[in-house]
C-alpha atoms as a PDB file:
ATOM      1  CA  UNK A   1     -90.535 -13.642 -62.961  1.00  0.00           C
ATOM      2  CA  UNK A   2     -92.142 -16.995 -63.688  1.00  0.00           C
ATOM      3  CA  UNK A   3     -92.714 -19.836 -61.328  1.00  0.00           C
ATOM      4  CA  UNK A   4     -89.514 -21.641 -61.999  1.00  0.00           C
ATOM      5  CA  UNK A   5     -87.577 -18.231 -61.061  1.00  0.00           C
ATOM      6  CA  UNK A   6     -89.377 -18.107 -58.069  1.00  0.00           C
ATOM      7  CA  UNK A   7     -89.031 -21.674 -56.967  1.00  0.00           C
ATOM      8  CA  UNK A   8     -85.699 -21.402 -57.323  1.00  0.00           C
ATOM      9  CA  UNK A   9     -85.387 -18.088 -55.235  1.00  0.00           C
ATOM     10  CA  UNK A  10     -86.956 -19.597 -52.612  1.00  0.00           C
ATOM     11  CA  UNK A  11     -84.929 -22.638 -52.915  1.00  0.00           C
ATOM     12  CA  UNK A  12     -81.477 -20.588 -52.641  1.00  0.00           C
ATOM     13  CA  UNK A  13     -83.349 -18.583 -49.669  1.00  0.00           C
ATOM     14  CA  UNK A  14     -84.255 -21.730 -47.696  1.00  0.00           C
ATOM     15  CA  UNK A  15     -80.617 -23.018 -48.577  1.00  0.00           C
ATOM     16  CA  UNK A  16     -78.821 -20.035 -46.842  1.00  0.00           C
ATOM     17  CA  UNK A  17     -80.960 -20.053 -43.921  1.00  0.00           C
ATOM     18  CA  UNK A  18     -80.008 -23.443 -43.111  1.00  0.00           C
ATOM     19  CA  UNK A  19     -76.236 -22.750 -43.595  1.00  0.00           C
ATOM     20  CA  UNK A  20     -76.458 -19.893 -41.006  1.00  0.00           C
ATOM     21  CA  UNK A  21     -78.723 -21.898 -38.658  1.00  0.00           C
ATOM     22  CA  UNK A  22     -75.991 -24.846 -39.017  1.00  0.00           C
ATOM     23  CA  UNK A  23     -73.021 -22.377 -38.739  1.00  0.00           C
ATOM     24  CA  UNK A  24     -74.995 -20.836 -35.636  1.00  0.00           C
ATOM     25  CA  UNK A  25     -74.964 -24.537 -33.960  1.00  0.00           C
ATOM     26  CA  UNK A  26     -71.570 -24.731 -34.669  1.00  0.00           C
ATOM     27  CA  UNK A  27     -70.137 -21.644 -32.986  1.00  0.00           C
ATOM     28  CA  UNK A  28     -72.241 -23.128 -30.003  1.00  0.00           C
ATOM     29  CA  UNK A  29     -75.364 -20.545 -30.475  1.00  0.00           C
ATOM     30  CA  UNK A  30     -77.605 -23.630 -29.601  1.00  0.00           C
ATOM     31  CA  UNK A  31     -80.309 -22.383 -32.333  1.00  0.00           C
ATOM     32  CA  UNK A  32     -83.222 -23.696 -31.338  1.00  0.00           C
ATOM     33  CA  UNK A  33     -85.965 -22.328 -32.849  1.00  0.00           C
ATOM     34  CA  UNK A  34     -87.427 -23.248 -36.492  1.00  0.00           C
ATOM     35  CA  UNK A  35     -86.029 -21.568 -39.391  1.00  0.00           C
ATOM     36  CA  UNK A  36     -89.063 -21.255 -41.337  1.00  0.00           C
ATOM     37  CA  UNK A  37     -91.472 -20.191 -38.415  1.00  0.00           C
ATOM     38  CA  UNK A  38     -89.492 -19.063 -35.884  1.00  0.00           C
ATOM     39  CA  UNK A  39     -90.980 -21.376 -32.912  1.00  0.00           C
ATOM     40  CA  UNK A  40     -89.192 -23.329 -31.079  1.00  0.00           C
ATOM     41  CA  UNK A  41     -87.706 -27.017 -32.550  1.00  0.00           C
ATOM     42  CA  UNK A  42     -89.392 -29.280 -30.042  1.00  0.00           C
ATOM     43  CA  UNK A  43     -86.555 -31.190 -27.486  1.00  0.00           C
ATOM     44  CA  UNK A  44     -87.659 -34.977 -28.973  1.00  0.00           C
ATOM     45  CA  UNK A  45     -86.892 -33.789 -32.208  1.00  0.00           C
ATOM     46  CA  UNK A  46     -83.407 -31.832 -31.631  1.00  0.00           C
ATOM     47  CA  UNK A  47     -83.081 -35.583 -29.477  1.00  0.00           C
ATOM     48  CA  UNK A  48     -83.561 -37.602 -32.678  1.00  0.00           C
ATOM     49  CA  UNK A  49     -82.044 -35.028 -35.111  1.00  0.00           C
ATOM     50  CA  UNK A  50     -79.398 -33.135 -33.830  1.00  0.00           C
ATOM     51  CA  UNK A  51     -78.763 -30.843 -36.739  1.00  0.00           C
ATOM     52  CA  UNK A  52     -82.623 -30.240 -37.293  1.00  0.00           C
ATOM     53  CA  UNK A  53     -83.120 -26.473 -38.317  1.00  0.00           C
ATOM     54  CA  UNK A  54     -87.263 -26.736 -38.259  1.00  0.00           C
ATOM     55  CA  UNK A  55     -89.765 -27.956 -36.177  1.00  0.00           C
ATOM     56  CA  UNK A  56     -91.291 -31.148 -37.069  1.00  0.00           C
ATOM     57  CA  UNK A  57     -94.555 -29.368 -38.799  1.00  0.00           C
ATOM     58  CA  UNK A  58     -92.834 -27.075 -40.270  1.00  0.00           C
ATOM     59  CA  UNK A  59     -90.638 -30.227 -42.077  1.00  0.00           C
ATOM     60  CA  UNK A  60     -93.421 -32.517 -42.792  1.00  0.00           C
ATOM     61  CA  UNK A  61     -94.912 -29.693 -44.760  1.00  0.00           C
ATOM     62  CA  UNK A  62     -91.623 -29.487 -46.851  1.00  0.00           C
ATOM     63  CA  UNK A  63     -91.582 -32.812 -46.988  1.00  0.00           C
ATOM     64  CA  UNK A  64     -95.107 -32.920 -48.492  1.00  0.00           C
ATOM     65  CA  UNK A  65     -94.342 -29.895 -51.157  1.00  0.00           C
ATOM     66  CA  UNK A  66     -91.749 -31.905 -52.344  1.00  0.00           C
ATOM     67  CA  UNK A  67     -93.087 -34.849 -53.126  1.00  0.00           C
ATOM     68  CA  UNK A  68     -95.622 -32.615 -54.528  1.00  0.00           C
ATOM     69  CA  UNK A  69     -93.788 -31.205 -57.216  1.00  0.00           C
ATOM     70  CA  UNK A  70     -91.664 -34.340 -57.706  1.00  0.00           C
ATOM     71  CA  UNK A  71     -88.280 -34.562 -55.703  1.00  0.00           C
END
């Protein structure tokens, strides 16, 4: 497996997480806790984005990685 195969495994990964977080929401589970770390999505954040499904460190550092490798 080369990097592109596992980018893109992680990609699809991260993708279905946030489908069951957002179908968890939905049903009225009230996830609250970040998908990629597990701790808790802080209240301001969940305030300002709703729909959020990580914490705001956990995001900035996707954020980062993407701009990184050129999204």
């Amino acid at each position: 497996m080369d990097l592109l195969d596992h980018a893109q495994l992680v990609e699809e990964e991260d993708r279905r997480r946030a489908i069951v977080a957002r179908q968890e929401m939905l049903r009225g589970c009230g996830r609250k806790n970040c998908m990629a770390c597990g701790d808790p999505i802080g209240t301001d954040r969940l305030a300002a984005m709703p729909n959020a499904v990580r914490c705001l460190r956990c995001q900035e550092g996707r954020e980062r990685w993407n701009r990184r490798k050129g999204q």
